[in-house]
N, C-alpha and C. Protein backbone atom coordinates (compact mmCIF):
# COMPACT_ATOMS: atom_id res chain seq x y z
N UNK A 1 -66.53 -0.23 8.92
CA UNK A 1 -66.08 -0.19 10.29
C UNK A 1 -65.67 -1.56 10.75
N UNK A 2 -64.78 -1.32 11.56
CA UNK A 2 -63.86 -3.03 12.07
C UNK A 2 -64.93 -2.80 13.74
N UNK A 3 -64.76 -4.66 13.78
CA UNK A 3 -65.61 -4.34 14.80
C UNK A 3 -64.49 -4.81 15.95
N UNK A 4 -64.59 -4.66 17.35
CA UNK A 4 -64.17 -4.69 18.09
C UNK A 4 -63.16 -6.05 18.39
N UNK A 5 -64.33 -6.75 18.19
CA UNK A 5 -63.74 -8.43 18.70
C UNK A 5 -62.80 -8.68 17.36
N UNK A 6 -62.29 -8.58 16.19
CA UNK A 6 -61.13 -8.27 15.17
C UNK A 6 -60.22 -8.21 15.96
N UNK A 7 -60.35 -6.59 15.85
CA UNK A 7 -59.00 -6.33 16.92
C UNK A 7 -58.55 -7.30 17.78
N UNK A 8 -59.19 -7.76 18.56
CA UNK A 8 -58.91 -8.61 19.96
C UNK A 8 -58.55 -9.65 19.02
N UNK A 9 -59.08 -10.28 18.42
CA UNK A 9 -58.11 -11.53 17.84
C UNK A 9 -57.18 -11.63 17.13
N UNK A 10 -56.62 -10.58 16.42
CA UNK A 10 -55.93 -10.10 15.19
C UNK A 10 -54.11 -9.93 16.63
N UNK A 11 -55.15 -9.26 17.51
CA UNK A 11 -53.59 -8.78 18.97
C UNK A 11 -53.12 -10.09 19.62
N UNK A 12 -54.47 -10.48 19.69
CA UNK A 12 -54.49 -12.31 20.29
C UNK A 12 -53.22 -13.23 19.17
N UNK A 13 -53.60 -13.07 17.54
CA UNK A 13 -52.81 -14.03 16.76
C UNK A 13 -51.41 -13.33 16.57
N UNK A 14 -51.08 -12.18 16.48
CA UNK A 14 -50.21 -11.92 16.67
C UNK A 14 -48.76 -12.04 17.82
N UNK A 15 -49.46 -12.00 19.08
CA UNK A 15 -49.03 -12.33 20.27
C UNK A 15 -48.50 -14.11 20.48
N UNK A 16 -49.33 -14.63 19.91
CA UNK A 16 -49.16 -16.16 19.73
C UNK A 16 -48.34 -16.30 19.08
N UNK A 17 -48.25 -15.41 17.51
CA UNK A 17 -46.95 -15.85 16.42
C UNK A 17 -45.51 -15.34 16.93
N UNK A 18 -45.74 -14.07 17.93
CA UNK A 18 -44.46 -13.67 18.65
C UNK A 18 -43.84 -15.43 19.32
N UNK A 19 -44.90 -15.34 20.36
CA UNK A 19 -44.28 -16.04 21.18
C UNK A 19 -43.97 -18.15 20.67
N UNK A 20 -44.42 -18.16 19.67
CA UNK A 20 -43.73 -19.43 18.55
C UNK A 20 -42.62 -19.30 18.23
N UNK A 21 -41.96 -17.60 17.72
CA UNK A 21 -41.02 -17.21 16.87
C UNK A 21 -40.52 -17.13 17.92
N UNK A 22 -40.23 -16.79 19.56
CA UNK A 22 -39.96 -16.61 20.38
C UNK A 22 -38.82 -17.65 20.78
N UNK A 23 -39.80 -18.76 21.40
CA UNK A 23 -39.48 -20.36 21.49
C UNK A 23 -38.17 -20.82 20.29
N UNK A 24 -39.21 -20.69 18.86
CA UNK A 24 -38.03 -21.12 17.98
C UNK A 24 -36.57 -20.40 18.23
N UNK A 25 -36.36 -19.44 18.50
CA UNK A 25 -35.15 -18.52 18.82
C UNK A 25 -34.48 -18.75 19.62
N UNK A 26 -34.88 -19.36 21.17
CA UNK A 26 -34.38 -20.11 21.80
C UNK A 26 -34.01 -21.44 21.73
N UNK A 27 -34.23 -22.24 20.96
CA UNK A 27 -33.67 -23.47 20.87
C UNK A 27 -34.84 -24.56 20.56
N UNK A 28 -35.59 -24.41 20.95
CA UNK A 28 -36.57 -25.24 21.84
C UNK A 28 -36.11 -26.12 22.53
N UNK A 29 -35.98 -26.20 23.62
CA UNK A 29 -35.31 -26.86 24.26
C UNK A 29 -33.88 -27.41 24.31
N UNK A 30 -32.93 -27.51 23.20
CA UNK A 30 -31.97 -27.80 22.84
C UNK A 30 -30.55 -26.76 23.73
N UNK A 31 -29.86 -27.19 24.43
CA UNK A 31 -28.84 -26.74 25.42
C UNK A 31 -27.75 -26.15 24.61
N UNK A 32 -27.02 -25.57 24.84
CA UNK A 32 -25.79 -24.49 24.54
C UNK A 32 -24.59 -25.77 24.50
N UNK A 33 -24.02 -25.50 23.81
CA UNK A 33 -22.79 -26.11 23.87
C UNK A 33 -21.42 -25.35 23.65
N UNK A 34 -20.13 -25.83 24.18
CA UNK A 34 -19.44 -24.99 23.75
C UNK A 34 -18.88 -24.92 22.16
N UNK A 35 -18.12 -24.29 21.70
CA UNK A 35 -17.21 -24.43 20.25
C UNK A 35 -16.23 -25.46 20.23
N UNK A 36 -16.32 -25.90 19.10
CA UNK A 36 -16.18 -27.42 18.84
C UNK A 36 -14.69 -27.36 17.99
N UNK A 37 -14.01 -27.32 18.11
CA UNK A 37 -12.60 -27.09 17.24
C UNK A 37 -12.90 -28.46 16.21
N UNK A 38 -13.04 -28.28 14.90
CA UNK A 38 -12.95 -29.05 13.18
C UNK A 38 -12.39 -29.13 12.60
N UNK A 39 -11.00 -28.45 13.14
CA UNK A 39 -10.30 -28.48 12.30
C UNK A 39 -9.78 -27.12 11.12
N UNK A 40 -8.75 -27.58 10.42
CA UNK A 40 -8.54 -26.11 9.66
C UNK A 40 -9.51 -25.32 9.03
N UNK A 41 -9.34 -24.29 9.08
CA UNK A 41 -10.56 -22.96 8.16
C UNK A 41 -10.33 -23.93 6.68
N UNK A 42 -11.47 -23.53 5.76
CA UNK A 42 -11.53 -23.48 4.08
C UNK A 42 -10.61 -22.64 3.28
N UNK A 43 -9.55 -23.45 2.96
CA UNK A 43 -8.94 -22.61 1.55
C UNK A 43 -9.83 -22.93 0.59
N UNK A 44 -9.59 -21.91 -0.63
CA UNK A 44 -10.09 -21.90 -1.80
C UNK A 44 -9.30 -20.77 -2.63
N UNK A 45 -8.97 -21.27 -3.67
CA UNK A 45 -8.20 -20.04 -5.07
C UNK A 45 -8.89 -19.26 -5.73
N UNK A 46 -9.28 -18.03 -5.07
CA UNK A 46 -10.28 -17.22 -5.51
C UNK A 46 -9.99 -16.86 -6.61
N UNK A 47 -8.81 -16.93 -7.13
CA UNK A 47 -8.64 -16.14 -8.57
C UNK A 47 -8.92 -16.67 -9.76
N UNK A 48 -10.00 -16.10 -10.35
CA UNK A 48 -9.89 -16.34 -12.24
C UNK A 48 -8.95 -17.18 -12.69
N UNK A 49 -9.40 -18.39 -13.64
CA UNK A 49 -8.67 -19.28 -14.03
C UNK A 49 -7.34 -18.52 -14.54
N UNK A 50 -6.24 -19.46 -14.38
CA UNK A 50 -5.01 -18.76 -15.60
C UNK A 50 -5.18 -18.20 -16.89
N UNK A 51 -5.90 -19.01 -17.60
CA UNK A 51 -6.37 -18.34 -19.00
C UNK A 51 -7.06 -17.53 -19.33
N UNK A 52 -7.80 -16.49 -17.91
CA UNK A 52 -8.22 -15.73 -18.53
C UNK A 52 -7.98 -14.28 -17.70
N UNK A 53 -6.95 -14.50 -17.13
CA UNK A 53 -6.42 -13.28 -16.48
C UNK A 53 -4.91 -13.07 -15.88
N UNK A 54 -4.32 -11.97 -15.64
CA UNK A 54 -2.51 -11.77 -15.98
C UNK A 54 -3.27 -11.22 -14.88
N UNK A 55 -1.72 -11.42 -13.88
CA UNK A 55 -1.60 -11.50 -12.68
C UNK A 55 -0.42 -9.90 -12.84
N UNK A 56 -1.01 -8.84 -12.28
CA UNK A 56 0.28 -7.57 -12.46
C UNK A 56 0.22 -7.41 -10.60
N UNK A 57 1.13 -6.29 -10.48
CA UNK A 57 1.71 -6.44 -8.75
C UNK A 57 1.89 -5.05 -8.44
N UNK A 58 0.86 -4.43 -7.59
CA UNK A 58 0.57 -2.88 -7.53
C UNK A 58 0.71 -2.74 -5.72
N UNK A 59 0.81 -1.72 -5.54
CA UNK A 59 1.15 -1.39 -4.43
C UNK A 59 -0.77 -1.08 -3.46
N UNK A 60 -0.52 -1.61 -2.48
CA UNK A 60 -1.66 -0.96 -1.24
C UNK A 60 -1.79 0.40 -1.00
N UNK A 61 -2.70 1.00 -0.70
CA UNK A 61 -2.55 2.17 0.18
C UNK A 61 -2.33 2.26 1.51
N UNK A 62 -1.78 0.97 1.94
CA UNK A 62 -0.70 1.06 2.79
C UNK A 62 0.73 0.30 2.40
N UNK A 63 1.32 0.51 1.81
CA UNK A 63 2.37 0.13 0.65
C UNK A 63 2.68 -1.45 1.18
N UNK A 64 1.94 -2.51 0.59
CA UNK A 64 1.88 -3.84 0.86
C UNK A 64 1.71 -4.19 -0.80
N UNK A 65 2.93 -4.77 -1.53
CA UNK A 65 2.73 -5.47 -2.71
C UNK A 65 2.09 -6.68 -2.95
N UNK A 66 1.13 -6.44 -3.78
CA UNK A 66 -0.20 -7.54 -3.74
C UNK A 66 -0.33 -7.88 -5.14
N UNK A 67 -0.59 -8.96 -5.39
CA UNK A 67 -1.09 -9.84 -6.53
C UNK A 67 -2.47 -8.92 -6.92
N UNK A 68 -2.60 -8.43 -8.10
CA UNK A 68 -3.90 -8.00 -8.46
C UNK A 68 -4.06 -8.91 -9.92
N UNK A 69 -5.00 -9.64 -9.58
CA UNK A 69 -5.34 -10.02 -10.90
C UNK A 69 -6.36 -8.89 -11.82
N UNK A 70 -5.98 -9.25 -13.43
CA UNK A 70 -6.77 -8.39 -14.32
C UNK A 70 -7.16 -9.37 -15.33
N UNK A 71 -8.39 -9.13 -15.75
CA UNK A 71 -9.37 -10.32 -16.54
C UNK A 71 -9.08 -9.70 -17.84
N UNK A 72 -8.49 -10.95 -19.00
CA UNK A 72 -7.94 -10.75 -20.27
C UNK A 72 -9.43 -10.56 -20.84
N UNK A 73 -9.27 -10.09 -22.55
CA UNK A 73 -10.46 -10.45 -23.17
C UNK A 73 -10.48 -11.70 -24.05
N UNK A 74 -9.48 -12.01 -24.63
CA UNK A 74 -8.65 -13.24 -25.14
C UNK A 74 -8.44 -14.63 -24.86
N UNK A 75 -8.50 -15.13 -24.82
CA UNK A 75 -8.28 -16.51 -23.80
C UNK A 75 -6.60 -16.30 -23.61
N UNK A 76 -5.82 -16.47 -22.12
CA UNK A 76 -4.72 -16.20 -22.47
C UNK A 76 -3.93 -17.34 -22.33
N UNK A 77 -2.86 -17.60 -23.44
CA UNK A 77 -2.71 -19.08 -23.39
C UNK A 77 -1.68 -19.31 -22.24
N UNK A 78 -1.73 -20.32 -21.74
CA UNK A 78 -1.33 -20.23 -20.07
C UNK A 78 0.48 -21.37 -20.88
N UNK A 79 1.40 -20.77 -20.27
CA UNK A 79 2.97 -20.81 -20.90
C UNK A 79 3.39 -22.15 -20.08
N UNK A 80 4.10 -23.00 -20.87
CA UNK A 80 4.61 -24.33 -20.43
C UNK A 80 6.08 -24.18 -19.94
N UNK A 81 6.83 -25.04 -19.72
CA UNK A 81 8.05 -25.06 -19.21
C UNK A 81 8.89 -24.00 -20.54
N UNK A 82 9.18 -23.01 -20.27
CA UNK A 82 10.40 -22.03 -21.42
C UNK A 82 9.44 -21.57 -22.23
N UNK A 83 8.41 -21.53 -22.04
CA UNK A 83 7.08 -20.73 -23.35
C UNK A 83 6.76 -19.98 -22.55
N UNK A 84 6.05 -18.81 -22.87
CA UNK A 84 5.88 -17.57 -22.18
C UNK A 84 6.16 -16.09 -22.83
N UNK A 85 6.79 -15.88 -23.92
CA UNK A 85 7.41 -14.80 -24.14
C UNK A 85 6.15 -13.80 -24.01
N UNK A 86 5.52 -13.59 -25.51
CA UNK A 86 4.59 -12.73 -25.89
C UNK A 86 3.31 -12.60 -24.77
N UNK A 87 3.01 -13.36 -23.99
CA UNK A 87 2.57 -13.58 -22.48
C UNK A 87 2.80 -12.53 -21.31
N UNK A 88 4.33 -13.00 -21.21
CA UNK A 88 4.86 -12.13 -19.89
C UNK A 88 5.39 -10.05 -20.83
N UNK A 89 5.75 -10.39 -21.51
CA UNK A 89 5.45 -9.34 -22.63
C UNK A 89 4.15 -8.20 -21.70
N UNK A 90 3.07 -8.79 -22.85
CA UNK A 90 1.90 -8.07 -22.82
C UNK A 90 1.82 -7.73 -20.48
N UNK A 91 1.98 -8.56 -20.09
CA UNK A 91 2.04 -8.64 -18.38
C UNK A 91 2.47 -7.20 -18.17
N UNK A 92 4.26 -7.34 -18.46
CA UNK A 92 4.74 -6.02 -18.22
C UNK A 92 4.33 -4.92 -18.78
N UNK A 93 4.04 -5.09 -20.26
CA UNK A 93 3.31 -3.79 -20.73
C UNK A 93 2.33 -3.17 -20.10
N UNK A 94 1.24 -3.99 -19.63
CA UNK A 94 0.14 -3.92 -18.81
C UNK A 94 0.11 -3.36 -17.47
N UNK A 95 1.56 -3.63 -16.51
CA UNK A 95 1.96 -3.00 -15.64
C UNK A 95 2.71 -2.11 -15.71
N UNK A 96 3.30 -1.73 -16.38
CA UNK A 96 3.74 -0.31 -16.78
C UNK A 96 3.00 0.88 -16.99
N UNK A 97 1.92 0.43 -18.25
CA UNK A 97 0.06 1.32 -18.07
C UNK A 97 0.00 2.01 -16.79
N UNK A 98 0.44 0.72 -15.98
CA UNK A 98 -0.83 1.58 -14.30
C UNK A 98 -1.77 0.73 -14.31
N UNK A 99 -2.28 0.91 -12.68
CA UNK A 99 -3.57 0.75 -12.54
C UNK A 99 -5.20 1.11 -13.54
N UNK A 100 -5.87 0.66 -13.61
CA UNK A 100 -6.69 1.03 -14.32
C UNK A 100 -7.49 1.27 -13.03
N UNK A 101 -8.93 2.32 -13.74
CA UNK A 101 -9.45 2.93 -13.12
C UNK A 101 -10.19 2.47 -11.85
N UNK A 102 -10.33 0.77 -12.28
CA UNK A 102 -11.03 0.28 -10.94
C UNK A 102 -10.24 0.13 -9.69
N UNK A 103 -8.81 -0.38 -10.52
CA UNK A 103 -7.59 -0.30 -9.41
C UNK A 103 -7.39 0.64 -8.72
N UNK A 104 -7.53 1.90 -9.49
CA UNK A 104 -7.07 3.46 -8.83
C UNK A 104 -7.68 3.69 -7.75
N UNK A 105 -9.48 3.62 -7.95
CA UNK A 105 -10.33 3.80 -6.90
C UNK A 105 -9.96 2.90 -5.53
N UNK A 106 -9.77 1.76 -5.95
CA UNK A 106 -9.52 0.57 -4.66
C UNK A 106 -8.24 1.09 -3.73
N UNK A 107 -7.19 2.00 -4.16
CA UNK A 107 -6.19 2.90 -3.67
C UNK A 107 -5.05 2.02 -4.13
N UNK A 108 -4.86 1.15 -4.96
CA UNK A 108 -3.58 0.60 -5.76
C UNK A 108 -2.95 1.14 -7.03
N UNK A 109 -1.71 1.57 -6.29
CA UNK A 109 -0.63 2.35 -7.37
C UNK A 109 0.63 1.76 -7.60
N UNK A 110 1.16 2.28 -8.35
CA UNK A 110 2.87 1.98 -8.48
C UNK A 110 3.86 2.55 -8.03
N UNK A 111 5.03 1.75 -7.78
CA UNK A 111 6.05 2.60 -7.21
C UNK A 111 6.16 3.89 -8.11
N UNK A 112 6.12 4.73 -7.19
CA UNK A 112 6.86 6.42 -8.06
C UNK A 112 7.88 6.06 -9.45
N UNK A 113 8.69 5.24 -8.91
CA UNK A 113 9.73 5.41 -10.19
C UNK A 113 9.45 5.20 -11.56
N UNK A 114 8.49 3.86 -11.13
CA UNK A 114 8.08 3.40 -12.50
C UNK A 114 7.40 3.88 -13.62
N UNK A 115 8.17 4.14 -14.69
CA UNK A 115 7.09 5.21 -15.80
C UNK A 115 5.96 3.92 -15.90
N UNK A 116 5.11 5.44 -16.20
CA UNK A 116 3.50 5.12 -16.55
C UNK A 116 3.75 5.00 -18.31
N UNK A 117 4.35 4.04 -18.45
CA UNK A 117 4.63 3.95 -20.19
C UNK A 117 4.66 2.55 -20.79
N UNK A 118 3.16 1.97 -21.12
CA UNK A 118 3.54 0.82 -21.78
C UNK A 118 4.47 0.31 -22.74
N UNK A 119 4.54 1.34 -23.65
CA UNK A 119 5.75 0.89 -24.91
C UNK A 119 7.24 0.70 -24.35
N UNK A 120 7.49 1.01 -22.57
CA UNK A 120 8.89 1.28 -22.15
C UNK A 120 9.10 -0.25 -22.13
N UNK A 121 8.25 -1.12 -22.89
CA UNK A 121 8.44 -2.61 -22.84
C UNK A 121 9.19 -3.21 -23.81
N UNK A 122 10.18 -3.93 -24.08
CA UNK A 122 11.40 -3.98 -25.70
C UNK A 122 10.55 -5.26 -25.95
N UNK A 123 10.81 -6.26 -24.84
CA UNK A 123 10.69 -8.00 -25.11
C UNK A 123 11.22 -8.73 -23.55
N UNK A 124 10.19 -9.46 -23.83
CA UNK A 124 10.72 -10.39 -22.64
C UNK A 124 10.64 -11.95 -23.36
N UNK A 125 11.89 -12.52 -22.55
CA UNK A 125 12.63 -13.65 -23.19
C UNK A 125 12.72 -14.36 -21.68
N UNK A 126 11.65 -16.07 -21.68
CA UNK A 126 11.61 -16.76 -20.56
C UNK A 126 12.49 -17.78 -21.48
N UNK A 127 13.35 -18.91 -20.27
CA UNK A 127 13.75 -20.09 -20.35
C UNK A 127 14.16 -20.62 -19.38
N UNK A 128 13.67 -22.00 -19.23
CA UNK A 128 13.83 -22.39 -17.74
C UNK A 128 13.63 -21.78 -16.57
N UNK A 129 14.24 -21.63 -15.96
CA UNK A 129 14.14 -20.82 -14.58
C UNK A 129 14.45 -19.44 -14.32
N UNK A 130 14.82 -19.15 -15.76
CA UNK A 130 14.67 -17.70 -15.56
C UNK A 130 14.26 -16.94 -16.94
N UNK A 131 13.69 -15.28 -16.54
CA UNK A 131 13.32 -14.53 -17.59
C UNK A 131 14.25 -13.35 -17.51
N UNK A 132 14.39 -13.05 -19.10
CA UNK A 132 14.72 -11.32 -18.74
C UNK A 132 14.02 -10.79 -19.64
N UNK A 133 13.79 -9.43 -18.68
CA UNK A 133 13.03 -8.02 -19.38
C UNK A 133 13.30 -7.42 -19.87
N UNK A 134 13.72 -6.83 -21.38
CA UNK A 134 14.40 -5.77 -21.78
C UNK A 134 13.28 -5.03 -22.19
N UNK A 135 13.72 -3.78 -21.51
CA UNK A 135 13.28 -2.37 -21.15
C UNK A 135 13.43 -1.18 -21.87
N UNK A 136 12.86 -0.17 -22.42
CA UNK A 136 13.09 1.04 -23.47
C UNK A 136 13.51 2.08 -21.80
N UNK A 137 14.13 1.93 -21.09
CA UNK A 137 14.27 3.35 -20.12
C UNK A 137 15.89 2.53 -19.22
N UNK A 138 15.91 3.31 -18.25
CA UNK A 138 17.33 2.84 -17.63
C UNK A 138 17.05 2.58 -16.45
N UNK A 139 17.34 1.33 -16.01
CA UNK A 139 17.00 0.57 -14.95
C UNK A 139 17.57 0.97 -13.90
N UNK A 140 18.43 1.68 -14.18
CA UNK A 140 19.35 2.34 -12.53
C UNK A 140 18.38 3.22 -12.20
N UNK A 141 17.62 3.57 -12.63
CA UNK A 141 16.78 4.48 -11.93
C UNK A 141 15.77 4.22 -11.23
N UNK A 142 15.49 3.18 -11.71
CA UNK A 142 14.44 2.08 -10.95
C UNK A 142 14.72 2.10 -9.21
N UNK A 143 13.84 2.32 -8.10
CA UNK A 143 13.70 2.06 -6.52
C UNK A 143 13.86 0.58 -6.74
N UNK A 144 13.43 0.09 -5.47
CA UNK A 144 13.94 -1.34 -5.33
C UNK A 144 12.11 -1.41 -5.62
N UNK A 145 11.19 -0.92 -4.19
CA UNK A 145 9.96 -1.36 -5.36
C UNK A 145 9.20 -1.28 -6.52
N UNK A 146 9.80 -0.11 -6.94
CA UNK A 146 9.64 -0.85 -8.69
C UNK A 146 10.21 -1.64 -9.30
N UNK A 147 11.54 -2.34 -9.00
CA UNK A 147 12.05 -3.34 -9.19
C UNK A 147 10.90 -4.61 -8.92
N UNK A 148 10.63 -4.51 -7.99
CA UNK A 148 9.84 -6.04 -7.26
C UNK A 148 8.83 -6.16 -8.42
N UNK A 149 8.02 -4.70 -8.80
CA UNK A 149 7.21 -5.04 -9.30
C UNK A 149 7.36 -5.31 -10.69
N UNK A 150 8.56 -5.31 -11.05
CA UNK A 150 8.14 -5.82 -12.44
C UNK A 150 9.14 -7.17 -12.51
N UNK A 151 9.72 -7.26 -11.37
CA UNK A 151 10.07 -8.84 -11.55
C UNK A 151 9.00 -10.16 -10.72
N UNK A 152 8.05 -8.86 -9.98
CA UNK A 152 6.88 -9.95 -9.68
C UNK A 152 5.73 -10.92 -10.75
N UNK A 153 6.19 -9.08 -11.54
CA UNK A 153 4.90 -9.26 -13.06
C UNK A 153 5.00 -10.62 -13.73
N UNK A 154 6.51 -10.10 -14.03
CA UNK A 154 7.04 -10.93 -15.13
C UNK A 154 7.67 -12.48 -14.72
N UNK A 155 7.44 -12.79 -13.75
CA UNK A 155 7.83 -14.25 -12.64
C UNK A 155 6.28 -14.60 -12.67
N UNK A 156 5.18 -14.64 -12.42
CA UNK A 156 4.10 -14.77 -12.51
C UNK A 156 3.57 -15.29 -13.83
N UNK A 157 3.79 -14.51 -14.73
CA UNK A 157 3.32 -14.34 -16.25
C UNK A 157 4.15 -15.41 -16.89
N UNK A 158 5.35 -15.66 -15.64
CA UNK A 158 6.52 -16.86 -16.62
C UNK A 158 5.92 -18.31 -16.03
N UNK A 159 5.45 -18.00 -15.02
CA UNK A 159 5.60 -19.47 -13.96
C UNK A 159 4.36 -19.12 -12.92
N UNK A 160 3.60 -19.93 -13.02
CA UNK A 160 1.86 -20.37 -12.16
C UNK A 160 2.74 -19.86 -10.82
N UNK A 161 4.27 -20.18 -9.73
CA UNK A 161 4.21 -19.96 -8.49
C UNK A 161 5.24 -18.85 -8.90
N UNK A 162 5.84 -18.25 -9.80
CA UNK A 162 6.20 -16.89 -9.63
C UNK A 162 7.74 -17.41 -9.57
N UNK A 163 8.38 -18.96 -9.26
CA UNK A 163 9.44 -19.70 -9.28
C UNK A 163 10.31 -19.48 -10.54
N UNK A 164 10.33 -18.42 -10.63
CA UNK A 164 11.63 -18.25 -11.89
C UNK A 164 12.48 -17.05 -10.87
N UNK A 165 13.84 -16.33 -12.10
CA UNK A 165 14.52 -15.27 -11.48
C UNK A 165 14.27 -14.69 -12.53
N UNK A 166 14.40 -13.18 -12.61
CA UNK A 166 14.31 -12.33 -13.49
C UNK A 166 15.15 -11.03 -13.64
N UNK A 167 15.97 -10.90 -14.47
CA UNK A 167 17.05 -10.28 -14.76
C UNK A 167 16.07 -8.87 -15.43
N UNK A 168 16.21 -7.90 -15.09
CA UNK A 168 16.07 -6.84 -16.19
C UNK A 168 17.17 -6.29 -16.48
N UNK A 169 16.89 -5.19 -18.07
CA UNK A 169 17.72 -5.14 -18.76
C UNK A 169 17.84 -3.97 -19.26
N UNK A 170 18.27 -3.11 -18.83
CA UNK A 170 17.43 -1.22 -19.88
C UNK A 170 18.47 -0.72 -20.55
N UNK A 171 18.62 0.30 -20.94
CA UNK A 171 19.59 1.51 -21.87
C UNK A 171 20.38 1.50 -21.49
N UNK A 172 20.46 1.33 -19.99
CA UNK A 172 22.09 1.47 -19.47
C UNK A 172 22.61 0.44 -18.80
N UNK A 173 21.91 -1.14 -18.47
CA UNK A 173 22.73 -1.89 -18.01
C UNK A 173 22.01 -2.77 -17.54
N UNK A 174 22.84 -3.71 -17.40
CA UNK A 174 21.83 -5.49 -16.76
C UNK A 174 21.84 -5.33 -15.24
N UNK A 175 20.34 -5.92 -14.48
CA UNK A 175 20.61 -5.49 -12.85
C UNK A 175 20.65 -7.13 -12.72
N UNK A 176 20.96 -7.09 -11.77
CA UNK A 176 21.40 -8.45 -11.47
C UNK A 176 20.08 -9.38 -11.07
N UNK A 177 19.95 -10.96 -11.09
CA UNK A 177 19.10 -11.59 -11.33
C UNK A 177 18.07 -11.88 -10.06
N UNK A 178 16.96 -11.54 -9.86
CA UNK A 178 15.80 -11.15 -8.52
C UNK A 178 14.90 -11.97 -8.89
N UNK A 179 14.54 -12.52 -7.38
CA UNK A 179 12.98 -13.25 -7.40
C UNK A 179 12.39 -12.10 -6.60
N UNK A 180 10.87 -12.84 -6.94
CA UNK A 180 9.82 -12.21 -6.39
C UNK A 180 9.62 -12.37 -4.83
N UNK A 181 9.52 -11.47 -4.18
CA UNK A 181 9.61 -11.35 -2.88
C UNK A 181 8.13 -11.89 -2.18
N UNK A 182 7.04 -11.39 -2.99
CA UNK A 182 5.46 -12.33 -2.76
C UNK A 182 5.83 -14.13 -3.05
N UNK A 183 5.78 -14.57 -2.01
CA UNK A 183 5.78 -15.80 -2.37
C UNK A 183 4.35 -16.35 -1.96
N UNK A 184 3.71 -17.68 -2.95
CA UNK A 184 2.02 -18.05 -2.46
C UNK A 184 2.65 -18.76 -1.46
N UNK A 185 1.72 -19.04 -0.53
CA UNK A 185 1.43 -20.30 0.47
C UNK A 185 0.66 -21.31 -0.24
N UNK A 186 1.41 -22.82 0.14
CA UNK A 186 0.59 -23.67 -0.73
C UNK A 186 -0.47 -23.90 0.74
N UNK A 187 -1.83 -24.52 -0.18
CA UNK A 187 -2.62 -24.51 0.48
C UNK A 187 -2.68 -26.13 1.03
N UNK A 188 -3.30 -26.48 2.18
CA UNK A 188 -3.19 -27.51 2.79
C UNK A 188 -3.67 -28.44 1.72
N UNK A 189 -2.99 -29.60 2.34
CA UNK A 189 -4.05 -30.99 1.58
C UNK A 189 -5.17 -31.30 1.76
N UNK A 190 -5.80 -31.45 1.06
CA UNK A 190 -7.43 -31.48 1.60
C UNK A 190 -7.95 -33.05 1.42
């Protein structure tokens, strides 16, 4: 059996630790001030180093073309000025696939037009400032955003800011030479 006077001190120490935690919550004494303007918010490059993830370009479920990065298993060797082929290659193949399943769930798809067909990939050939894609299907059939997206892929996979043009190339004819419409924001100087 608890005896009486417990209780009473147990309500007593409790009441005391309220009203400490109380105090601390208020400030202790310390006055309100207003918001202090510091200056710009924190950038930071959230994305996975270059080498170990290909940058493909899938649509929102509210149709907003977005950079999705996908984590290689490989180390992937990150392409110098006109190097890139077998690189931006595997990119487009990879975006042609589709989304993978984690993508799917997150609600990122591809334009309708674009076959869901990795092999519809021939070769891609970077130099200098520009790449082209040659394609196993016919590019006239291509929408304009499936266009974007595989000259986003393959501008990315050629060049860290996506700063190349990219010509594709299919069964029936060369489309004329497109940048990527995502352009990064460089981030402030810090």
């Amino acid at each position: 059996m608890r005896r009486p006077g417990a209780r009473a001190r147990r309500a007593g120490l409790l009441a005391a630790l309220l009203a400490l935690a109380w105090g601390a919550s208020a400030g202790c004494g310390i006055q309100e001030t207003a918001v202090v303007d510091a200056g710009r918010p924190a950038v930071a490059d959230l994305l996975p180093p270059r080498e170990g993830r290909m940058l493909l370009f899938f649509y929102s479920p509210d149709g907003e073309l977005l950079p999705v990065p996908r984590i290689v298993e490989a180390p992937w060797p990150v392409p110098t000025a006109g190097a890139g082929g077998p690189d931006a290659r595997a990119a487009v193949a990879a975006l042609l696939a589709g989304p993978d399943k984690a993508e799917r769930r997150a609600g990122l798809r591809s334009a309708p037009s674009l076959p869901r067909s990795a092999s519809a990939t021939d070769r891609v050939v970077t130099g200098g400032r520009s790449v082209e894609v040659r394609l196993r299907l016919r590019v006239a059939r291509l929408t304009g955003p499936a266009r974007d997206q595989l000259v986003c892929t393959a501008a990315f996979a050629a060049h860290a800011q996506g700063a190349v043009s990219v010509s594709l190339v299919g069964q029936d004819r060369r489309l004329a030479p497109a940048e990527c419409p995502v352009r990064p924001f460089a981030a402030p100087a810090r």
